[in-house]
C-alpha atoms as a PDB file:
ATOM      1  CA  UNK A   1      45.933   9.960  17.362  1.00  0.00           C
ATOM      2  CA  UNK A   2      44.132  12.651  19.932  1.00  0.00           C
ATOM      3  CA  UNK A   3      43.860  15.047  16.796  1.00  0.00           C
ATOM      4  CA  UNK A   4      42.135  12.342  14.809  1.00  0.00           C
ATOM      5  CA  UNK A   5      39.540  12.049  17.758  1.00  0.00           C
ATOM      6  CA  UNK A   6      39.250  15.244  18.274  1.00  0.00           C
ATOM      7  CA  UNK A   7      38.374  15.737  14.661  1.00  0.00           C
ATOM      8  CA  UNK A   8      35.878  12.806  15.074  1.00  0.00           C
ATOM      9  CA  UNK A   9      34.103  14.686  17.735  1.00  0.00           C
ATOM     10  CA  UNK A  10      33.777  17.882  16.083  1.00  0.00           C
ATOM     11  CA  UNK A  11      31.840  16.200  13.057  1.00  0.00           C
ATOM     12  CA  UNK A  12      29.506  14.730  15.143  1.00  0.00           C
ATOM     13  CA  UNK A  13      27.986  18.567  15.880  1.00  0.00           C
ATOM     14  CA  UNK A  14      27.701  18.879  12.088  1.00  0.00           C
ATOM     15  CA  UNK A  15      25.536  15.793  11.547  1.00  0.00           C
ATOM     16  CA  UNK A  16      23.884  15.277  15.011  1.00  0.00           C
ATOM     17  CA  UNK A  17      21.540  18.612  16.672  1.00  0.00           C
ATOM     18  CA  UNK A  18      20.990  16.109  20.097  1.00  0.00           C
ATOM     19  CA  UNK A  19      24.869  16.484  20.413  1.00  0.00           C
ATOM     20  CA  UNK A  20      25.055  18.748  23.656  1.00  0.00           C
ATOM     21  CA  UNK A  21      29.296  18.821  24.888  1.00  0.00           C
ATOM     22  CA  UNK A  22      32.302  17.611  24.133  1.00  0.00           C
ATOM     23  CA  UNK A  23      32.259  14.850  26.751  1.00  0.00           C
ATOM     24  CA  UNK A  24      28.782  13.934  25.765  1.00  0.00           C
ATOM     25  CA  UNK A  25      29.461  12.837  22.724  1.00  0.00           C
ATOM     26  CA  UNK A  26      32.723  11.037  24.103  1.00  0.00           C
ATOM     27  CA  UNK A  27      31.019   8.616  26.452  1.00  0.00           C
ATOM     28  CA  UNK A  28      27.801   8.495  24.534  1.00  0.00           C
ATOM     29  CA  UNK A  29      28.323   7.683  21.192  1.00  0.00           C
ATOM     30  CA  UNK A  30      29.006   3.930  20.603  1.00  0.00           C
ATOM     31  CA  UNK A  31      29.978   5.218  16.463  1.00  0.00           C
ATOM     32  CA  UNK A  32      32.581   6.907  17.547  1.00  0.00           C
ATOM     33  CA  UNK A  33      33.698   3.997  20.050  1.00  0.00           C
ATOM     34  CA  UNK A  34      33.246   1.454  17.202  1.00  0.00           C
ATOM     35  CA  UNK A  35      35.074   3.926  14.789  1.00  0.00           C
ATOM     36  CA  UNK A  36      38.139   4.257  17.427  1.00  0.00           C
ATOM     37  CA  UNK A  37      38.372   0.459  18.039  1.00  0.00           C
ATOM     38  CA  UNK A  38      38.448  -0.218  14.468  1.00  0.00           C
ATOM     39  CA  UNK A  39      41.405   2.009  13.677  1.00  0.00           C
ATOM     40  CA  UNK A  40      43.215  -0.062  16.538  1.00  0.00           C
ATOM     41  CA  UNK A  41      41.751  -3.563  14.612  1.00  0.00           C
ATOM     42  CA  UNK A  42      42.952  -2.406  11.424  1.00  0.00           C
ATOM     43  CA  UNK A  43      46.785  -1.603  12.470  1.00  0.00           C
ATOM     44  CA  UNK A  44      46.713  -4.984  13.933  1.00  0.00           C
ATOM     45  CA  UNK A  45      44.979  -6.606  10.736  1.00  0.00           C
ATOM     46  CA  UNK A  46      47.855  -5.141   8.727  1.00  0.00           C
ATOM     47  CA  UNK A  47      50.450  -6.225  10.772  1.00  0.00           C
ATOM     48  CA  UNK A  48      49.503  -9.097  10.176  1.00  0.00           C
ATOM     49  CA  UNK A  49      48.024  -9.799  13.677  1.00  0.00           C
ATOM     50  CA  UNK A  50      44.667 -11.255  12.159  1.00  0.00           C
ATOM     51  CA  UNK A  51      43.235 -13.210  15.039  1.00  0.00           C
ATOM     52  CA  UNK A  52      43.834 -10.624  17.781  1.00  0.00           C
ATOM     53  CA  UNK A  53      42.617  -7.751  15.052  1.00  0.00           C
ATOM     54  CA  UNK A  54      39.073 -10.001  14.658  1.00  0.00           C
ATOM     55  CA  UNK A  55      39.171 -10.092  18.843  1.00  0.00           C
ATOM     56  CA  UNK A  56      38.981  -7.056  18.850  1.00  0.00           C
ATOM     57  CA  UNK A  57      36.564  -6.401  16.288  1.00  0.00           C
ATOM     58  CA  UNK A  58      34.239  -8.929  18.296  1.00  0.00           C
ATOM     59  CA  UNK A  59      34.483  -6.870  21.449  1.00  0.00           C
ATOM     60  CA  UNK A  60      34.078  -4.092  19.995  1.00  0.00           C
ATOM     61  CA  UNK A  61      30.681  -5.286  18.317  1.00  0.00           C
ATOM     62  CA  UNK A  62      29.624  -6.837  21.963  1.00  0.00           C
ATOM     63  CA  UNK A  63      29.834  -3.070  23.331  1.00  0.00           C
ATOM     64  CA  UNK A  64      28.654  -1.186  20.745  1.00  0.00           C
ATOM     65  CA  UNK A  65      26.111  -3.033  18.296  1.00  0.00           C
ATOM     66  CA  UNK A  66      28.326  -2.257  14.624  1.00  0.00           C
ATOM     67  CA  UNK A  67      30.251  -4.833  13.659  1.00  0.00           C
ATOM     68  CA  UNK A  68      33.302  -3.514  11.318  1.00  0.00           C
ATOM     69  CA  UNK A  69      35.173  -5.829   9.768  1.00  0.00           C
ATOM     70  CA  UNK A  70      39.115  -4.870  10.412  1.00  0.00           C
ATOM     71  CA  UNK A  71      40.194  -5.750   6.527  1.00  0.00           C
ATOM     72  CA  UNK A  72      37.501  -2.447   5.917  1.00  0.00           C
ATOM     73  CA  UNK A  73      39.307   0.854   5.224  1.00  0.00           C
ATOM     74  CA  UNK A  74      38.070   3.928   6.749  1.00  0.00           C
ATOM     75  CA  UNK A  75      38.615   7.739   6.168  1.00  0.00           C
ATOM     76  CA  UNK A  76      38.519  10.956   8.266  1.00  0.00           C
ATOM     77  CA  UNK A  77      35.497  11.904  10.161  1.00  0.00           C
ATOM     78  CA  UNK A  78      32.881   8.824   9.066  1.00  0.00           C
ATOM     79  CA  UNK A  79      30.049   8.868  11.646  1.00  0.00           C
ATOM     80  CA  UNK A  80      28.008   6.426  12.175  1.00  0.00           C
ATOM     81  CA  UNK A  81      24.609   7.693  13.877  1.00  0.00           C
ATOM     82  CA  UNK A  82      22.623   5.562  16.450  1.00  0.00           C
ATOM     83  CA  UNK A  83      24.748   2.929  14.923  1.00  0.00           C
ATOM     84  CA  UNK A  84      23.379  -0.449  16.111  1.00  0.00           C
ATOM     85  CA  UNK A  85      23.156  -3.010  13.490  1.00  0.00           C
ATOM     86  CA  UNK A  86      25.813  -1.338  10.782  1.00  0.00           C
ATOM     87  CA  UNK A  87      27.877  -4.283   9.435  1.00  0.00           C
ATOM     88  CA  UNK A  88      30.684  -3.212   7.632  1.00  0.00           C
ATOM     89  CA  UNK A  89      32.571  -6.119   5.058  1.00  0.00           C
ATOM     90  CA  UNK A  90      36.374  -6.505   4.683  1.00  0.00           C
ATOM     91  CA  UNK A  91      36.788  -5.223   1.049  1.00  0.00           C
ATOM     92  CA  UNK A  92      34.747  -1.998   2.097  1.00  0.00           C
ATOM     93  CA  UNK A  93      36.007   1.190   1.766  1.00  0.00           C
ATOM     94  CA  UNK A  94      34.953   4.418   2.884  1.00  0.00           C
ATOM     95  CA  UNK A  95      36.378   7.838   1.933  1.00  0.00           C
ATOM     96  CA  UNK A  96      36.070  11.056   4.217  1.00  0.00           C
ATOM     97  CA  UNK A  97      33.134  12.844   5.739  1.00  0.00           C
ATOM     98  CA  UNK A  98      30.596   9.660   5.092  1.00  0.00           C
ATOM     99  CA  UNK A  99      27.568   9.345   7.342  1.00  0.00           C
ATOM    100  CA  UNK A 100      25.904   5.706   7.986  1.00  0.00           C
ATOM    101  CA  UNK A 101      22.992   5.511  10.103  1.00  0.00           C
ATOM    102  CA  UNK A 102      21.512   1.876  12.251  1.00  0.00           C
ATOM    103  CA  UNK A 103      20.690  -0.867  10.122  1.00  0.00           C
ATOM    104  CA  UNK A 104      23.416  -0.324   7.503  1.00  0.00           C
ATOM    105  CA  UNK A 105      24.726  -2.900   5.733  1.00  0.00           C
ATOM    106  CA  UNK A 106      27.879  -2.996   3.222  1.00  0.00           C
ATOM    107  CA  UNK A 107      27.927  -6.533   2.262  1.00  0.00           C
ATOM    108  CA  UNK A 108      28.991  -8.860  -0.360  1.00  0.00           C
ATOM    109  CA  UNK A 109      27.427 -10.758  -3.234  1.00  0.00           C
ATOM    110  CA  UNK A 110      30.345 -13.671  -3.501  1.00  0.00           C
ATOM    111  CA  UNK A 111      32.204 -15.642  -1.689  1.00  0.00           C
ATOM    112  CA  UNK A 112      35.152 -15.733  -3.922  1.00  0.00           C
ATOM    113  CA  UNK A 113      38.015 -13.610  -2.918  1.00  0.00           C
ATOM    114  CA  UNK A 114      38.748 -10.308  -3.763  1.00  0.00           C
ATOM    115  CA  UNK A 115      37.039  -7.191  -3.649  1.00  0.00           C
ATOM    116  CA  UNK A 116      33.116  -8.048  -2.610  1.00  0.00           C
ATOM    117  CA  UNK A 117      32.302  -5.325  -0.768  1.00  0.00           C
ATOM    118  CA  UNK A 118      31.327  -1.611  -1.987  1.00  0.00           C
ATOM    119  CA  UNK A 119      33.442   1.872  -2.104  1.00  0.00           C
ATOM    120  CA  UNK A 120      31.899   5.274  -0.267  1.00  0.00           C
ATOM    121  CA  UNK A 121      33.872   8.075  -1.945  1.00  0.00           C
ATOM    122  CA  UNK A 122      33.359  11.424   0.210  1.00  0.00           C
ATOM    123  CA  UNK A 123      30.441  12.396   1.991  1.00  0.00           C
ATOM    124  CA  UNK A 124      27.921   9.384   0.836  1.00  0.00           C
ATOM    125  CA  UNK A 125      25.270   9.510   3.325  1.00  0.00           C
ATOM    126  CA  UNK A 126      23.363   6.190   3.524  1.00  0.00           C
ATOM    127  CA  UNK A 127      20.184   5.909   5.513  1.00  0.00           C
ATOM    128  CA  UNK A 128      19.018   3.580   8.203  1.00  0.00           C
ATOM    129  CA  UNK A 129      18.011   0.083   7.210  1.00  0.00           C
ATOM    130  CA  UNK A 130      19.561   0.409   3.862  1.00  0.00           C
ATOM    131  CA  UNK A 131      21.681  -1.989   2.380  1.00  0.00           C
ATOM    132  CA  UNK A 132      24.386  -1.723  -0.197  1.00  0.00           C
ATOM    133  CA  UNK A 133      25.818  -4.889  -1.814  1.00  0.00           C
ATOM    134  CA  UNK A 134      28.634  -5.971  -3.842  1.00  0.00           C
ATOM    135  CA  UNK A 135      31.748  -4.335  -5.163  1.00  0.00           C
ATOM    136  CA  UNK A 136      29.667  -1.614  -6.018  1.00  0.00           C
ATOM    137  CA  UNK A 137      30.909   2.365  -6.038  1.00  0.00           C
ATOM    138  CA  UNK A 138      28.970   5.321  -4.606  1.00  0.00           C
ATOM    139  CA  UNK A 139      30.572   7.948  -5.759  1.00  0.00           C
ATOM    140  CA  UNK A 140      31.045  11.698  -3.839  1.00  0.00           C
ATOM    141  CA  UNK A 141      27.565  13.329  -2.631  1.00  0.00           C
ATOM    142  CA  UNK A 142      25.267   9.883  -3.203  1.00  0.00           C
ATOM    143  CA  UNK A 143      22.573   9.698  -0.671  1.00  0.00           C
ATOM    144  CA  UNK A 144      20.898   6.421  -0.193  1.00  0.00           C
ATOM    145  CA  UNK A 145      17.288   6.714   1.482  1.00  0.00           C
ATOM    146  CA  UNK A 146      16.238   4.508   4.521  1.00  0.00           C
ATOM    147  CA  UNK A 147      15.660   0.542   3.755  1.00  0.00           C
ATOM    148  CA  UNK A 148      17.189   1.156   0.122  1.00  0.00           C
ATOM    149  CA  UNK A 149      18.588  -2.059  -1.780  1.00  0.00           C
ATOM    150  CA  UNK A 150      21.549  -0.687  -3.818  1.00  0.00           C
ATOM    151  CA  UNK A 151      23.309  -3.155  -5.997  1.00  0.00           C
ATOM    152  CA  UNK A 152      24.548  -0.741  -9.005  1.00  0.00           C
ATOM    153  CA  UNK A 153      27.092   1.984  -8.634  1.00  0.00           C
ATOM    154  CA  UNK A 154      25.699   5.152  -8.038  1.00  0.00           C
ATOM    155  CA  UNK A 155      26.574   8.631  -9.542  1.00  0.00           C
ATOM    156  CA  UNK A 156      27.944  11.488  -7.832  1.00  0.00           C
ATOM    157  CA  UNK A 157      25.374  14.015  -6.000  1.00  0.00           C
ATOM    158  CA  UNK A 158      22.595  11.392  -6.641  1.00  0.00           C
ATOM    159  CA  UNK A 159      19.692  10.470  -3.969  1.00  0.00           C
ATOM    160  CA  UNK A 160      18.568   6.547  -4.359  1.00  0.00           C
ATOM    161  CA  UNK A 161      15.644   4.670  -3.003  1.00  0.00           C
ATOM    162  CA  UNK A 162      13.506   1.800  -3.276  1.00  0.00           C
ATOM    163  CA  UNK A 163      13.915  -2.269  -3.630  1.00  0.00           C
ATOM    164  CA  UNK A 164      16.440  -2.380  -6.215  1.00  0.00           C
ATOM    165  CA  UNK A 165      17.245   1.427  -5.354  1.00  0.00           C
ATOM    166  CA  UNK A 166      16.240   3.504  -8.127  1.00  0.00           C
ATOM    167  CA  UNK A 167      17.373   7.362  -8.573  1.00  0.00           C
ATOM    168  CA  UNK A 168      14.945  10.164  -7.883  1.00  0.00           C
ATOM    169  CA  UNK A 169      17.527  13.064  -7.961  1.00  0.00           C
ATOM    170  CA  UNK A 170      20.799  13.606  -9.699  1.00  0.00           C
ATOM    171  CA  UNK A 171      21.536  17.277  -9.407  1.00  0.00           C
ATOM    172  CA  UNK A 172      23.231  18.625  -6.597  1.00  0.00           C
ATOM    173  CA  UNK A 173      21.664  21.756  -5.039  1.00  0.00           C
ATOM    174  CA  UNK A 174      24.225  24.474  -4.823  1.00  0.00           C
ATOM    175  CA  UNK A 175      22.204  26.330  -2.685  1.00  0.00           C
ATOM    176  CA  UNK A 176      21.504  23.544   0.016  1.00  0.00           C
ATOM    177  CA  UNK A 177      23.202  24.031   3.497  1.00  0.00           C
ATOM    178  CA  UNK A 178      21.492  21.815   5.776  1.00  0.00           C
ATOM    179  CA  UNK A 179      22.592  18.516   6.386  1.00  0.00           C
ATOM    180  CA  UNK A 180      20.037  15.691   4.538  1.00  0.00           C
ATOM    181  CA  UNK A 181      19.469  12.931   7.154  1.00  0.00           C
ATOM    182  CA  UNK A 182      19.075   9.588   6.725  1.00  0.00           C
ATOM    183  CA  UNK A 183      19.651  10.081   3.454  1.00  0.00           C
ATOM    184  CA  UNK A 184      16.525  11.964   1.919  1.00  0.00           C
ATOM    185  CA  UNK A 185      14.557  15.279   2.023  1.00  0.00           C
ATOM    186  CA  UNK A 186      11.003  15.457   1.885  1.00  0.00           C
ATOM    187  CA  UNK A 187      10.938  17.098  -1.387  1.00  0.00           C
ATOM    188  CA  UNK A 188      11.892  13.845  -3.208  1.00  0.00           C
ATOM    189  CA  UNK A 189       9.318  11.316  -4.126  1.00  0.00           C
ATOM    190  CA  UNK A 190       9.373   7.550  -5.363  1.00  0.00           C
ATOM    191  CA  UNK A 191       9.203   7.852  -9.587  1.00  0.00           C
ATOM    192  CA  UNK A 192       7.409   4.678  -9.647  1.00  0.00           C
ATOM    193  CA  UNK A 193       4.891   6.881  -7.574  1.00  0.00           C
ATOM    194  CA  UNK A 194       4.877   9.489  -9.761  1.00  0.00           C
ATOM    195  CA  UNK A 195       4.651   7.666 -13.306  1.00  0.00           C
ATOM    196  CA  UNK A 196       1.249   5.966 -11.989  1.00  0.00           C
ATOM    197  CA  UNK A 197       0.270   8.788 -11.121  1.00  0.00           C
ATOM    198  CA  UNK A 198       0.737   9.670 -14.686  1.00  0.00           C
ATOM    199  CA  UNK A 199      -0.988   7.055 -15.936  1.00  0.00           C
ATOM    200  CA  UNK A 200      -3.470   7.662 -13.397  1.00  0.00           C
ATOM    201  CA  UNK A 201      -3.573  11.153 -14.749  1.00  0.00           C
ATOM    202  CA  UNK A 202      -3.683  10.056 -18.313  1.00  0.00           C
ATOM    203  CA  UNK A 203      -6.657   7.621 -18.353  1.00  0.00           C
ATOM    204  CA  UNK A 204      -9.107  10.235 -16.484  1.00  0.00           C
ATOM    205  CA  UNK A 205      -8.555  12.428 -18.952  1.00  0.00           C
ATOM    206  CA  UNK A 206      -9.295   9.492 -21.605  1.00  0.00           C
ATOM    207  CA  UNK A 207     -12.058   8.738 -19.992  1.00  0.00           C
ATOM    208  CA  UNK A 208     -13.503  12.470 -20.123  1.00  0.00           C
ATOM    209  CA  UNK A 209     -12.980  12.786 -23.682  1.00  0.00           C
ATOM    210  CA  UNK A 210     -14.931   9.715 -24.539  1.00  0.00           C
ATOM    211  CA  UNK A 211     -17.660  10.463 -22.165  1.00  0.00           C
ATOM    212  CA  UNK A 212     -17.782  13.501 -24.784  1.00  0.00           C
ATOM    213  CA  UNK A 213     -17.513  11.996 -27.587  1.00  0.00           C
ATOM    214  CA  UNK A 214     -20.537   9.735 -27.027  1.00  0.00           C
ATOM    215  CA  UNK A 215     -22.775  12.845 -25.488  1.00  0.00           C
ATOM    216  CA  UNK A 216     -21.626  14.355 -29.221  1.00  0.00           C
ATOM    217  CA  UNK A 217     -22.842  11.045 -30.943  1.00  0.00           C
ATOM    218  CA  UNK A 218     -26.161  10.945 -29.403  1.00  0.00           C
ATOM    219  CA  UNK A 219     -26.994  14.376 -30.330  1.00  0.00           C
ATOM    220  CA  UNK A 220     -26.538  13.360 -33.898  1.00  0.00           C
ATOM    221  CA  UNK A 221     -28.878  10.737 -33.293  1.00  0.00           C
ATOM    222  CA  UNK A 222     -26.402   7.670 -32.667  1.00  0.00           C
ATOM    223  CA  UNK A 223     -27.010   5.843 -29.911  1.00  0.00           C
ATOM    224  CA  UNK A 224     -24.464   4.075 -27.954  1.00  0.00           C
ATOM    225  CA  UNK A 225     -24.533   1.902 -24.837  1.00  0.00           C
ATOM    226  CA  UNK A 226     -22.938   4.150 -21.542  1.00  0.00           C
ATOM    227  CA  UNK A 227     -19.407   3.909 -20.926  1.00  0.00           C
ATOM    228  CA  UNK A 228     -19.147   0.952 -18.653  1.00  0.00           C
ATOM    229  CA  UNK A 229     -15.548   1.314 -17.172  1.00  0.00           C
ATOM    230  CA  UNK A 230     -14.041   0.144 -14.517  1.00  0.00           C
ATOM    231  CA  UNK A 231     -13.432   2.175 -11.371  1.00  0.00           C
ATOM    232  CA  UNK A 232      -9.782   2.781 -10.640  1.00  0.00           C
ATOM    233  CA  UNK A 233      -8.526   3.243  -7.379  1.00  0.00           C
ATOM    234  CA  UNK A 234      -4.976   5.821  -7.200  1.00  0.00           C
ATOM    235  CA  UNK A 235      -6.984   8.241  -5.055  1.00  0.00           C
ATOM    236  CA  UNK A 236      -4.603   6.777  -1.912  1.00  0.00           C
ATOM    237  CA  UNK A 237      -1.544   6.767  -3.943  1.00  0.00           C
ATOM    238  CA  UNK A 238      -2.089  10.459  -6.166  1.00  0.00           C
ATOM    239  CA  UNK A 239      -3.314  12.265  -2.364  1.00  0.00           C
ATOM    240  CA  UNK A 240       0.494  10.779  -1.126  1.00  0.00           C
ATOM    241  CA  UNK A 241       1.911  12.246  -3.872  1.00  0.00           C
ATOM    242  CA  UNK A 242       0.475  15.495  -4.009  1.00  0.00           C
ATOM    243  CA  UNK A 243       2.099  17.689  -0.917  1.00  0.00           C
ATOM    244  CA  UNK A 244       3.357  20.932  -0.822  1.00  0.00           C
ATOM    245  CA  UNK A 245       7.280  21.692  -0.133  1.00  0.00           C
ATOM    246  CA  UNK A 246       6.139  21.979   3.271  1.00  0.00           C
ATOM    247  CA  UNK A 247       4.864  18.085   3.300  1.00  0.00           C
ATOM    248  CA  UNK A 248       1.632  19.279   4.121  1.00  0.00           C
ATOM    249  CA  UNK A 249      -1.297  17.025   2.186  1.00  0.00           C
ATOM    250  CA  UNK A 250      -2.852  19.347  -0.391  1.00  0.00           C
ATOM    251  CA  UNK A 251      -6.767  18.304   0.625  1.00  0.00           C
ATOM    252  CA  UNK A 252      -8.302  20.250  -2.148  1.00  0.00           C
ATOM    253  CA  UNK A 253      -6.107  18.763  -4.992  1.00  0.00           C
ATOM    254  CA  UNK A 254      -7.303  15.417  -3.603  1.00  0.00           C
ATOM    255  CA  UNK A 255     -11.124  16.623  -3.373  1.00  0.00           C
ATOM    256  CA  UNK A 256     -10.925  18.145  -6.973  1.00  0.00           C
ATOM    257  CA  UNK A 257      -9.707  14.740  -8.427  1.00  0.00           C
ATOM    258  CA  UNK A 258     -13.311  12.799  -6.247  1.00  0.00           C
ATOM    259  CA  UNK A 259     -15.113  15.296  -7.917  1.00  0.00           C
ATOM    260  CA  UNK A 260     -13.801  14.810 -11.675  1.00  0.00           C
ATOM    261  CA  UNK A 261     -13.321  10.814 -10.961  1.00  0.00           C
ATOM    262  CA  UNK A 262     -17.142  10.581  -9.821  1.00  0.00           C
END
């Protein structure tokens, strides 16, 4: 038992830099108090002790804000972050080394019986607000962004995000070290951003060659009416897209598409 806490404390300097001393994180961490109190829930639950196991599980959510279900089934060194506002159903199960931040949710689509709630294989990391529903799996490395819907499994080593979450990365980076939190890095963007920026991209140029095409046509003596198109506005959404690795906002990218747009 004071191995298995022990263990829990060390992981929390992995995934959290404000973590300062051992008894720090031991009064200060209401994950790790939920975590411990659910272990005692889910003995009880088993033994068939369901009322007292649910007490407990109330109390528990009274002191520290996550409410864990005692039916859920929980592996080595999960850390819940912040924590307040994780719910955590019965049928849930989480493998080793998974990281849930405040706001989490791992909830069910039915209310028939069974398995309704979703599987974390090893280290899933699921951001803060998101919410992952059904008897869904997330298998080992997935990384679901802040305020992400998830309602499909999700591959292994595979970043999510979005309402329904939507993949935006499904190679794993051998050379990465640091921990991602909250599920993201700020190298990843939305796809839905980046294929209307496309589109964006695709029209302009369109629009150039036909601007062309007429200039060509009156010189042969054709007249045509001017191009009367109209304006579209992506200047907000292709200047959000359009950072460098640092996440700095590449100002002269954005200036160069003004200039070719008016």
């Amino acid at each position: 038992m004071f191995s298995r806490m022990k263990e829990d404390i060390k992981s929390v300097f992995h995934r959290d830099p404000a973590a300062r001393n051992n008894f720090e994180v031991l009064t200060n961490y209401p994950g790790l108090h939920a975590i411990w109190a659910h272990r005692i829930a889910h003995k009880l639950w088993r033994a068939n002790w369901k009322w007292l196991a649910r007490t407990l599980s109330t109390l528990a959510r009274w002191l520290t804000g996550i409410e864990i279900h005692p039916g859920a089934k929980i592996g080595r060194r999960f850390f819940i972050d912040h924590g307040m506002g994780v719910v955590i159903g019965e049928t849930a199960e989480i493998g080793d080394d998974c990281t849930l931040y405040h706001g989490v949710t791992l909830g069910g689509t039915s209310w028939k019986e069974g398995k309704r709630h979703p599987t974390l294989e090893n280290n899933v990391v699921i951001g803060a607000g998101a919410k992952v529903l059904g008897p869904i799996t997330l298998r080992t490395g997935a990384r679901v962004g802040s305020n992400a819907v998830v309602v499909k499994d999700v591959p292994a080593d595979t970043t999510m995000i979005g309402i329904p979450a939507r993949q935006v990365s499904g190679q794993k980076d051998t050379e990465q070290t640091v921990f991602e939190a909250y599920g993201i890095s700020t190298h990843q963007q939305d796809p839905i951003s980046q294929a209307i920026r496309s589109l964006h991209e695709h029209s302009r140029a369109l629009e150039e060659q036909m601007v062309l095409i007429a200039c060509a046509l009156k010189k042969q003596g054709i007249d045509c009416d001017e191009l009367d198109l109209p304006d579209v506005d992506c200047e907000s959404l292709t200047r959000f897209d359009s950072k460098d690795p640092d996440g700095v906002y590449d100002d002269d990218e954005s200036s160069k598409h003004t200039d070719k747009s008016s």
